[in-house]
C-alpha atoms as a PDB file:
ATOM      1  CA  UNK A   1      91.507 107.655 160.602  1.00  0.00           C
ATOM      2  CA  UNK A   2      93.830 105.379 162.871  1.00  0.00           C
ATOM      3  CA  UNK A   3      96.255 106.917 165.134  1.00  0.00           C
ATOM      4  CA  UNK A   4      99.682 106.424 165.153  1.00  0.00           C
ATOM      5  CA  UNK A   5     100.966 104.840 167.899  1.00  0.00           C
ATOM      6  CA  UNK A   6     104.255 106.655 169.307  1.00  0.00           C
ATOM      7  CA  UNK A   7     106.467 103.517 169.665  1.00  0.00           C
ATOM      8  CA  UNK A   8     110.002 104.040 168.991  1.00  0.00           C
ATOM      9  CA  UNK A   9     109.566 101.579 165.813  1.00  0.00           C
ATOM     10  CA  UNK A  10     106.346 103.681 164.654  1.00  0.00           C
ATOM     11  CA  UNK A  11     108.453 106.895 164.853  1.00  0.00           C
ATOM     12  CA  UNK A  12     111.776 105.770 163.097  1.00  0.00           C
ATOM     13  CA  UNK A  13     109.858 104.214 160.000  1.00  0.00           C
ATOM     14  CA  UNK A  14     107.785 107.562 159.586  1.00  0.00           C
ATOM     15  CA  UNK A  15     110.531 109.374 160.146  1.00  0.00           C
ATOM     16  CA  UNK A  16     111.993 107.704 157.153  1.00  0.00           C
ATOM     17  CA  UNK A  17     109.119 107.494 154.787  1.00  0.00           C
ATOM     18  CA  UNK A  18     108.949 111.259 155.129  1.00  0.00           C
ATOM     19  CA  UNK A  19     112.904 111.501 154.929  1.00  0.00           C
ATOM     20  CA  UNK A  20     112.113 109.999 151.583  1.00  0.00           C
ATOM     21  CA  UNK A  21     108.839 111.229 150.577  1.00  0.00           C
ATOM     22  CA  UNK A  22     107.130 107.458 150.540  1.00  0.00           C
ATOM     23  CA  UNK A  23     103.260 108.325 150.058  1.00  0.00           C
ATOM     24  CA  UNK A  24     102.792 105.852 153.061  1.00  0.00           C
ATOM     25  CA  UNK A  25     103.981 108.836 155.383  1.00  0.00           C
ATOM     26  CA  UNK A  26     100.270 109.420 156.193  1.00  0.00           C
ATOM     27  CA  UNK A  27      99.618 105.859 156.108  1.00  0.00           C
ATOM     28  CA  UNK A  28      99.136 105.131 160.295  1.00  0.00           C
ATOM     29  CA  UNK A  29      97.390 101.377 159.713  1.00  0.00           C
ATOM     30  CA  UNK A  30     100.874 100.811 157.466  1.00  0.00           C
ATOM     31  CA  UNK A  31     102.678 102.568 159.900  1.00  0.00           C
ATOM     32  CA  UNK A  32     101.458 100.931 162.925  1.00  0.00           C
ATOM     33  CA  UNK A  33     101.318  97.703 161.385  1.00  0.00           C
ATOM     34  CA  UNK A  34     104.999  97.284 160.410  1.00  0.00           C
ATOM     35  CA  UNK A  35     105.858  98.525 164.136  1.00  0.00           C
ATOM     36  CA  UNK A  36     103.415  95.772 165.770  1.00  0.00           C
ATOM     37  CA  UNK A  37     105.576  93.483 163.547  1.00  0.00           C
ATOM     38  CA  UNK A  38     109.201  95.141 164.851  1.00  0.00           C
ATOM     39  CA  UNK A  39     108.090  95.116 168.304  1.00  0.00           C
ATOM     40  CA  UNK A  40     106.846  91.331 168.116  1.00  0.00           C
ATOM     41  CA  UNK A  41     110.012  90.222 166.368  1.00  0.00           C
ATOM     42  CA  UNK A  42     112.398  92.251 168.871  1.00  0.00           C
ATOM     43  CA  UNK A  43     110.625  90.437 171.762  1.00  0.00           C
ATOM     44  CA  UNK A  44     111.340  86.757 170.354  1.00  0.00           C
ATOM     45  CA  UNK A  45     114.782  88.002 169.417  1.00  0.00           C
ATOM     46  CA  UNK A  46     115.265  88.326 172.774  1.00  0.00           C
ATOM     47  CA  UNK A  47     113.405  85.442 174.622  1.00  0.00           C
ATOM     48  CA  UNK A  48     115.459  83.453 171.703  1.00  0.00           C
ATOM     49  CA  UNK A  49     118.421  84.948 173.541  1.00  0.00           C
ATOM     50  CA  UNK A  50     119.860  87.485 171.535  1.00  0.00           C
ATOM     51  CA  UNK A  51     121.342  90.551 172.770  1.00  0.00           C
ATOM     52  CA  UNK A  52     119.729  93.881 172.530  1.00  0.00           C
ATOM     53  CA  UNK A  53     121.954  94.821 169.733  1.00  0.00           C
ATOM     54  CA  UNK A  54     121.059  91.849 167.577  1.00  0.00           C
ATOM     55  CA  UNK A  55     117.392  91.583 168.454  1.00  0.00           C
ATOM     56  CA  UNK A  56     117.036  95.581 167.537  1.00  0.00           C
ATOM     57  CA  UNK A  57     118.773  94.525 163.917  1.00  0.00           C
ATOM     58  CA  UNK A  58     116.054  91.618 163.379  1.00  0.00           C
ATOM     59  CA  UNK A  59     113.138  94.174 164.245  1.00  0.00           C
ATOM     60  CA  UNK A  60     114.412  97.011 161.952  1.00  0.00           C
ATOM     61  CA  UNK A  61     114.369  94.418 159.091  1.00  0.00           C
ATOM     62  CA  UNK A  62     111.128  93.409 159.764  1.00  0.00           C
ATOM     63  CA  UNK A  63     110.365  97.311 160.039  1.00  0.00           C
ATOM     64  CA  UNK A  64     112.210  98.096 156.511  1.00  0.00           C
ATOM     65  CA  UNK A  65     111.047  95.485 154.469  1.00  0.00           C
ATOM     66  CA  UNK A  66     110.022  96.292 151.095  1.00  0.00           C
ATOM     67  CA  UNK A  67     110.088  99.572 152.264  1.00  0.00           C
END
């Protein structure tokens, strides 16, 4: 089993899916995955030259999609 990694991404979108009762709550390689992708797209956000606020909006959409 893969662990979840504690990033502030990885915690928000598990705290959600169990908010919600998604069956991906126990799902670290989904959970981890979609965090790697938030964390990624926050960082070019920003070396694109948002702001914070605006780059943390582009990585929770990349974090919610589908979802």
């Amino acid at each position: 089993m893969t662990k979840l990694d504690f990033s502030m991404w990885a915690i928000d979108l598990k705290k959600y899916l169990k908010d919600h009762n998604d069956e991906r709550q126990h799902d670290n390689d989904f959970i981890n995955g979609r965090s790697d992708a938030a964390a990624a797209e926050f960082e070019a956000a920003r070396r694109e030259g948002c702001t914070e606020h605006q780059a943390a909006e582009r990585a929770h959409y990349v974090l919610m999609k589908g979802v």
